[in-house]
Protein backbone atom coordinates (compact mmCIF):
# COMPACT_ATOMS: atom_id res chain seq x y z
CA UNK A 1 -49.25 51.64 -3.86
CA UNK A 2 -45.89 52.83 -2.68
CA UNK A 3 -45.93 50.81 0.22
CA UNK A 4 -46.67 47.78 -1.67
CA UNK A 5 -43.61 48.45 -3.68
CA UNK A 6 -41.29 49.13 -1.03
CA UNK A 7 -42.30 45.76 0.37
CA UNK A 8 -41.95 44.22 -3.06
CA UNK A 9 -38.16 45.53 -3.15
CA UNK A 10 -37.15 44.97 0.18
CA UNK A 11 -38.76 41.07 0.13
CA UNK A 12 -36.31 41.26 -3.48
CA UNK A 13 -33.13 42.04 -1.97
CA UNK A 14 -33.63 40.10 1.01
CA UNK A 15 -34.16 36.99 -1.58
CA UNK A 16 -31.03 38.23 -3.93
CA UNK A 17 -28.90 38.72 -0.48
CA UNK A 18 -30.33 35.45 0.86
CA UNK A 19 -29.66 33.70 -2.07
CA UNK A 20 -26.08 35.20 -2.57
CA UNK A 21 -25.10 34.27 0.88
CA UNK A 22 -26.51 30.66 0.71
CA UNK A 23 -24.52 30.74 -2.55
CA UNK A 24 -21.26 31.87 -0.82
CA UNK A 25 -21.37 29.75 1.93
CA UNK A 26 -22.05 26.52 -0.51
CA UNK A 27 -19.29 27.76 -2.78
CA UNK A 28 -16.97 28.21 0.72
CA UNK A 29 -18.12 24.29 1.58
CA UNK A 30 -17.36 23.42 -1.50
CA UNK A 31 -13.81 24.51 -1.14
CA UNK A 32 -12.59 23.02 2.08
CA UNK A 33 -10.96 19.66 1.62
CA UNK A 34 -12.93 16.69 2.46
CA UNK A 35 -11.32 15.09 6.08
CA UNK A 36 -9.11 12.05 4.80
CA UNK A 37 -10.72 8.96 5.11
CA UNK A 38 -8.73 6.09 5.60
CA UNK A 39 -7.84 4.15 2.33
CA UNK A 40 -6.50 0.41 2.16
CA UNK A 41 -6.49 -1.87 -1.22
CA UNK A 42 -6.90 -5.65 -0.14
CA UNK A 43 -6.67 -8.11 -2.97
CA UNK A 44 -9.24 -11.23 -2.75
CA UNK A 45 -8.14 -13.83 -0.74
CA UNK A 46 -6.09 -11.50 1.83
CA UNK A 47 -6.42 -10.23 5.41
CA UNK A 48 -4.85 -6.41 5.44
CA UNK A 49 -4.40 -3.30 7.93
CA UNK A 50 -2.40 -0.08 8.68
CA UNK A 51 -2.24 1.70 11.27
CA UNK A 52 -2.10 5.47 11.99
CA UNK A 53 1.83 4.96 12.16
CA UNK A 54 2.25 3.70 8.47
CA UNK A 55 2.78 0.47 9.17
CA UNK A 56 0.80 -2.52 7.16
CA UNK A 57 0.39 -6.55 6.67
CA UNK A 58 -1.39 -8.31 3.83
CA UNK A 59 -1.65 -12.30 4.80
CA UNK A 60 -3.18 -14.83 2.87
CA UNK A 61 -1.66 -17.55 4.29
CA UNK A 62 -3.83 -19.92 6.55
CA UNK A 63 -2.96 -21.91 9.97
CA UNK A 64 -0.25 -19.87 10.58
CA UNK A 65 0.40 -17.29 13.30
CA UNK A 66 2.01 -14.21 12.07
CA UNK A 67 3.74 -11.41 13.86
CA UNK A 68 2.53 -8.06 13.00
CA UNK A 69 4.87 -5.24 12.27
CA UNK A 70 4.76 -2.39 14.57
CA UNK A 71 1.42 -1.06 14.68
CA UNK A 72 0.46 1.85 16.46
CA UNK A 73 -2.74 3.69 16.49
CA UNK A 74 -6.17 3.17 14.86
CA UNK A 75 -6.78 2.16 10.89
CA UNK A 76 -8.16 0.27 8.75
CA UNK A 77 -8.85 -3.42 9.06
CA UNK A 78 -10.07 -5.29 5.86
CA UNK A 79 -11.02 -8.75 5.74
CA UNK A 80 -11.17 -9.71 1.88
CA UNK A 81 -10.68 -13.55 2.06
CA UNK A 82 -13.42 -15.64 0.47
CA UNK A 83 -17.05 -14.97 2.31
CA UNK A 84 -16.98 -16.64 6.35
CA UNK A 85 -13.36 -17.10 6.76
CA UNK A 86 -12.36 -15.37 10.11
CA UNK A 87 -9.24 -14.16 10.84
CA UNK A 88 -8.30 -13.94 14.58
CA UNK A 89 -5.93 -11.33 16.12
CA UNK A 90 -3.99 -11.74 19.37
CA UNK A 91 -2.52 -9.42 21.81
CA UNK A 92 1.20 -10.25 22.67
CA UNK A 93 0.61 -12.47 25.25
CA UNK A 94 -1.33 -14.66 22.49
CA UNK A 95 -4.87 -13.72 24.24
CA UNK A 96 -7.88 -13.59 21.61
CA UNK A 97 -8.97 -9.84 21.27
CA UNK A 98 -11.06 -9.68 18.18
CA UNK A 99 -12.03 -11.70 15.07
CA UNK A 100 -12.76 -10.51 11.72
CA UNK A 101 -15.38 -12.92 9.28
CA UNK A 102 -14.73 -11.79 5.54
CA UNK A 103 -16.23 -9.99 3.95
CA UNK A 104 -15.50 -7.02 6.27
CA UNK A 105 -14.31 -3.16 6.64
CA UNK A 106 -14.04 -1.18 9.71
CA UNK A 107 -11.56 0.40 11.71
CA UNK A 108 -9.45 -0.83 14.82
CA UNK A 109 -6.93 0.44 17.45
CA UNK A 110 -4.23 -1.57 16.18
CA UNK A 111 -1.92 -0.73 19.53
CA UNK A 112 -2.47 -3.56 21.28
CA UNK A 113 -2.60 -6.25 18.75
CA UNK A 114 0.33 -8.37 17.70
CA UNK A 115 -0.51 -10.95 16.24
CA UNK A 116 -2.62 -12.62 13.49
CA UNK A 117 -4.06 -15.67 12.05
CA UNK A 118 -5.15 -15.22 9.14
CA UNK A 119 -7.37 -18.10 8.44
């Protein structure tokens, strides 16, 4: 009968340690900051970025070819223009890298793009 109660208390401390430690390591998770995501409001009807740098656009204005400001690094891209309308974006020689067809989110190394048509 002994025996069976040393087994008893040992498999009960093991369970309160276990349980404390799976507690302290949540409560430690819980406590380190989240890594920053990247965040970028783009009203309807608008084509927006930012780069790692800072630097932003917001166009909504079609048939036009816009210069971006100086964008370095990767960020957001958001496409919030009214659902199928691509925007195109141009390296600096005016070559085609990428299009974007609203509705769409995602991330881009905004380096070597300069330019932008919005729609």
């Amino acid at each position: 009968m002994a025996l069976r109660e040393l087994a008893a208390t040992v498999l009960a401390t093991g369970a309160l340690l276990g349980g404390s430690l799976a507690s302290a390591a949540a409560s430690s998770a819980a406590e380190q900051p989240a890594p920053a995501r990247a965040q970028l409001s783009c009203p309807y009807y608008s084509v927006c970025g930012q780069a790692a740098n800072g630097s932003w656009f917001q166009y909504t204005t079609c048939n036009f070819t816009f210069q971006l400001p100086d964008l370095v690094g990767s960020g957001p891209l958001v496409n919030n223009q009214t659902p199928g309308t691509v925007a195109k974006f141009y390296d600096k020689n005016h070559k085609l890298l990428f299009t974007s067809k609203a509705y769409e989110s995602r991330t881009v190394n905004w380096t070597p793009v300069w330019y932008v048509v919005a729609c």
